[in-house]
PDB file of N, CA and C in Angstrom:
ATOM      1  N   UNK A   1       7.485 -42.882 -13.437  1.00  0.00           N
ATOM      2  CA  UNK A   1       7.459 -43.125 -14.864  1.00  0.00           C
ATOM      3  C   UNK A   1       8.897 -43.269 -15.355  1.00  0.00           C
ATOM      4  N   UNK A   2       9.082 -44.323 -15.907  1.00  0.00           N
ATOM      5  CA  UNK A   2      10.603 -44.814 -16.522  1.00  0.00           C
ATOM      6  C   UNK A   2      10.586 -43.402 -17.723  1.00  0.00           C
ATOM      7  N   UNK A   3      11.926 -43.520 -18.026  1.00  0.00           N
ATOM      8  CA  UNK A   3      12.178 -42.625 -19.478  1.00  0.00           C
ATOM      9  C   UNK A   3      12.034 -43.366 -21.043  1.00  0.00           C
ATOM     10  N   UNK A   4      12.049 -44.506 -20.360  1.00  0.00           N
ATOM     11  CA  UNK A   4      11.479 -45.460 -22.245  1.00  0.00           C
ATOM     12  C   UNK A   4      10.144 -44.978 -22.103  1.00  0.00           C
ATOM     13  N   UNK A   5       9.135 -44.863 -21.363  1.00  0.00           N
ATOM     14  CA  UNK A   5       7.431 -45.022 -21.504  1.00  0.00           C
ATOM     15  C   UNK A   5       7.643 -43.063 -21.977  1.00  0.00           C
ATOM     16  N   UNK A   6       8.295 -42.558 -20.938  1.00  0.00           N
ATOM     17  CA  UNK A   6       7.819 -41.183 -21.559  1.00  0.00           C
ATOM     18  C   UNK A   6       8.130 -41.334 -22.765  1.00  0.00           C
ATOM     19  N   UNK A   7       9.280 -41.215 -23.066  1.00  0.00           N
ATOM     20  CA  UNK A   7       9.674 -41.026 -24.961  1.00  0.00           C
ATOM     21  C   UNK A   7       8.620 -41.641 -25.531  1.00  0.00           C
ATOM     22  N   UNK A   8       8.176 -43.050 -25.170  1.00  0.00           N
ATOM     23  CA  UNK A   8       7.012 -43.483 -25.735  1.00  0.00           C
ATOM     24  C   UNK A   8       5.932 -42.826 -26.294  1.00  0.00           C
ATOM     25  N   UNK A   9       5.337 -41.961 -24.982  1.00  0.00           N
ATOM     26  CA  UNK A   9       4.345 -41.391 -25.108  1.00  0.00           C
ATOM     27  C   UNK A   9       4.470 -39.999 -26.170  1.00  0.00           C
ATOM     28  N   UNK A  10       5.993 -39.708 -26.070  1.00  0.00           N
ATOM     29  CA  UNK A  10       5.735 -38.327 -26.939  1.00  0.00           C
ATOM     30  C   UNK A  10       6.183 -39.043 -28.175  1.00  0.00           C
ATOM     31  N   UNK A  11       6.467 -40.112 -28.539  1.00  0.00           N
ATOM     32  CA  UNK A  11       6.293 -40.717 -29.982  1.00  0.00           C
ATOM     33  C   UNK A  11       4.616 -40.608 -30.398  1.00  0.00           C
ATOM     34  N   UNK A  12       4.172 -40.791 -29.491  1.00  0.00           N
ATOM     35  CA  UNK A  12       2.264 -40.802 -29.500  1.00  0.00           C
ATOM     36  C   UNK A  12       1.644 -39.967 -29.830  1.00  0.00           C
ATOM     37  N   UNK A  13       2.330 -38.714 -29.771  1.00  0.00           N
ATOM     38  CA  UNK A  13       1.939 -37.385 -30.683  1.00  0.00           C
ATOM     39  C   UNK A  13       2.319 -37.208 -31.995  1.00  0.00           C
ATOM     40  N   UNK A  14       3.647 -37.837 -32.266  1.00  0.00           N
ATOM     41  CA  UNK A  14       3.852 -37.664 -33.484  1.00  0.00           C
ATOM     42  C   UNK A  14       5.047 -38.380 -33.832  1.00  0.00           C
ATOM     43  N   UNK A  15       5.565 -38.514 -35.064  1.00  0.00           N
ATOM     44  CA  UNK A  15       6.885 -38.865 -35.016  1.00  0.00           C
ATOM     45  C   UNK A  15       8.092 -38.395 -35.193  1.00  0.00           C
ATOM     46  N   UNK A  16       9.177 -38.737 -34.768  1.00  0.00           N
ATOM     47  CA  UNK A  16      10.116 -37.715 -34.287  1.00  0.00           C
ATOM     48  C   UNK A  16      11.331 -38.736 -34.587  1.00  0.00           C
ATOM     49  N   UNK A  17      12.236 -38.142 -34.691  1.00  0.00           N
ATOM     50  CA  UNK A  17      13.937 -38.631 -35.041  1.00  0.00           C
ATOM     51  C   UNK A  17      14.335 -38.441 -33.697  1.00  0.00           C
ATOM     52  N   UNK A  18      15.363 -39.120 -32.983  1.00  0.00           N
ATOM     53  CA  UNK A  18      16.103 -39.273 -32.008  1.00  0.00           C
ATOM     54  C   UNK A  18      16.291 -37.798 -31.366  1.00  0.00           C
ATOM     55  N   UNK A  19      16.777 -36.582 -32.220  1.00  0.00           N
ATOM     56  CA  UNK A  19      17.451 -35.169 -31.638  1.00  0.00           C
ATOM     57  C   UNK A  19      15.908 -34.875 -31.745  1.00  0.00           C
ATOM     58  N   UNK A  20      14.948 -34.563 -32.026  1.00  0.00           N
ATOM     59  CA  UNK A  20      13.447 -33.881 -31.808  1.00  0.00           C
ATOM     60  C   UNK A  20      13.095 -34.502 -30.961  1.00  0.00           C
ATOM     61  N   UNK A  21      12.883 -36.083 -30.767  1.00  0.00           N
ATOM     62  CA  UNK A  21      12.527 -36.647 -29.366  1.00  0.00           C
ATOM     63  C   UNK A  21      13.235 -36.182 -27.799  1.00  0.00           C
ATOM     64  N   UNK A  22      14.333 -36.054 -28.015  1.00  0.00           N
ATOM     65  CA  UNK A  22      15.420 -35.458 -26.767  1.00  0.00           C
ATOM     66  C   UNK A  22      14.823 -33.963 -26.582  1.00  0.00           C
ATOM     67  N   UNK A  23      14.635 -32.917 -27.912  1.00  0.00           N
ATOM     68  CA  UNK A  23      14.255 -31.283 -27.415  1.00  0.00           C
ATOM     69  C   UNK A  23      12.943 -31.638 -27.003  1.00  0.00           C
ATOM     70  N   UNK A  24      12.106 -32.327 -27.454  1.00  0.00           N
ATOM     71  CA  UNK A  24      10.382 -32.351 -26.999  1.00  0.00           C
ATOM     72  C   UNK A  24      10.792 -32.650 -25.377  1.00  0.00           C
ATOM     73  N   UNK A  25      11.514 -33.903 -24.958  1.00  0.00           N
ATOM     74  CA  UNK A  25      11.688 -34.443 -23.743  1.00  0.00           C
ATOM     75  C   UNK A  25      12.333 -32.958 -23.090  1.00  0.00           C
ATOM     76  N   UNK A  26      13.012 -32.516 -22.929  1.00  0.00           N
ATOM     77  CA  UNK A  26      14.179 -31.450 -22.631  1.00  0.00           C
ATOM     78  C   UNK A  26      12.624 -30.499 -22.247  1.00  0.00           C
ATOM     79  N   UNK A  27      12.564 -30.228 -23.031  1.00  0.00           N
ATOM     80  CA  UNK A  27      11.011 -29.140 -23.284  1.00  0.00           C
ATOM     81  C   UNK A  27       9.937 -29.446 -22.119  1.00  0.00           C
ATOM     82  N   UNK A  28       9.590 -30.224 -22.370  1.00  0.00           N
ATOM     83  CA  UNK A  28       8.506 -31.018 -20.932  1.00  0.00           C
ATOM     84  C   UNK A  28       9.115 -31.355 -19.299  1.00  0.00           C
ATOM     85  N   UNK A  29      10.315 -31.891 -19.626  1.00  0.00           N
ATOM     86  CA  UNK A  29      10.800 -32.484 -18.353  1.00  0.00           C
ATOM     87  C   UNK A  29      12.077 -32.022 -17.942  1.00  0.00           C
ATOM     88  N   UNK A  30      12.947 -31.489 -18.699  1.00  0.00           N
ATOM     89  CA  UNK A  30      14.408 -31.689 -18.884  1.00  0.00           C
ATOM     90  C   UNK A  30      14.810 -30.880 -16.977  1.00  0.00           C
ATOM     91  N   UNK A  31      13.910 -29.685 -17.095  1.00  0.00           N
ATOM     92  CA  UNK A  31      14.624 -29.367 -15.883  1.00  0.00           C
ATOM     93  C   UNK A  31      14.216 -30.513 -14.581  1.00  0.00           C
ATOM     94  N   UNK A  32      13.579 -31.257 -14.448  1.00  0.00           N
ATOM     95  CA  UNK A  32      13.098 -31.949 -13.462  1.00  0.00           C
ATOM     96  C   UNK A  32      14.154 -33.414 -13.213  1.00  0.00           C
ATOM     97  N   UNK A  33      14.005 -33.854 -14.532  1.00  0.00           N
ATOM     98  CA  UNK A  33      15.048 -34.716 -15.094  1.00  0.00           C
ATOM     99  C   UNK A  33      15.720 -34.559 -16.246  1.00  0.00           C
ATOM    100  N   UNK A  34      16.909 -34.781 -16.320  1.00  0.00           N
ATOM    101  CA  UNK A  34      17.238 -34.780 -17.615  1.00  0.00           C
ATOM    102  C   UNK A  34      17.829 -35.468 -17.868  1.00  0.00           C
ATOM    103  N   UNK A  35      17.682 -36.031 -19.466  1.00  0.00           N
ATOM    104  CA  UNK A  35      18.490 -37.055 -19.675  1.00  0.00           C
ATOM    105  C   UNK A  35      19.485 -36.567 -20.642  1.00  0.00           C
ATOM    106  N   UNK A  36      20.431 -38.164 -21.020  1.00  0.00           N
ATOM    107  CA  UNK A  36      21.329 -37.745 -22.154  1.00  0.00           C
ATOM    108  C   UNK A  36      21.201 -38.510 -23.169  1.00  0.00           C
ATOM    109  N   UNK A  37      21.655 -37.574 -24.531  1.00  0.00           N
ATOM    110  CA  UNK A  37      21.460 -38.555 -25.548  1.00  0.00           C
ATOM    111  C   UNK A  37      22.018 -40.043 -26.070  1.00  0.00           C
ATOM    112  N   UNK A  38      22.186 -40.498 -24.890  1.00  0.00           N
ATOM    113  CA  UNK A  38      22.794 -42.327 -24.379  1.00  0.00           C
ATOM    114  C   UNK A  38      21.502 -43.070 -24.426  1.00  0.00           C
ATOM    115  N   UNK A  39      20.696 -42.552 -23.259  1.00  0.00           N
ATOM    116  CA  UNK A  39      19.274 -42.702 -23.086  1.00  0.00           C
ATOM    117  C   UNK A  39      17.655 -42.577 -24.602  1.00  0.00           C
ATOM    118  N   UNK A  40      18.415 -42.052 -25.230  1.00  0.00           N
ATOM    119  CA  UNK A  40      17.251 -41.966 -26.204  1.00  0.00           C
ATOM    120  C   UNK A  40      17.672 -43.003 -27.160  1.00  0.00           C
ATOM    121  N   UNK A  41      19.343 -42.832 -27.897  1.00  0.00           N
ATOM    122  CA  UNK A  41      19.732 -43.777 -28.605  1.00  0.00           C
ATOM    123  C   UNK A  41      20.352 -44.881 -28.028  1.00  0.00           C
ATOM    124  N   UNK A  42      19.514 -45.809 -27.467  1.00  0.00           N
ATOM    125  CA  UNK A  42      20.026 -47.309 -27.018  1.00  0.00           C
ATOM    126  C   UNK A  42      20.268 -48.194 -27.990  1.00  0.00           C
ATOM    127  N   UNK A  43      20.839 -49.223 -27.483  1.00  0.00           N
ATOM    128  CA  UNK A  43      21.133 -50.066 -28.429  1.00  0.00           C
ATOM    129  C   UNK A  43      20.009 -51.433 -28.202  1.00  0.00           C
TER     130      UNK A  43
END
């Protein structure tokens, strides 16, 4: 699973600003993968 589709999916619960999307992600996955906030705010 890419990291655009996850964020996707936890947009799918609700909606979220860039820093709540990163702690939800962090929260679920972060120790497995983690990303940085480069990755959430793309251009």
């Amino acid at each position: 699973m890419t990291v655009s589709y996850t964020l996707l999916g936890l947009l799918e619960e609700s909606d979220r600003h860039g820093y709540d999307l990163k702690q939800a992600y962090d929260r679920r996955f972060g120790g497995a993968k983690p990303i940085r906030f480069g990755q959430v705010y793309r251009r």
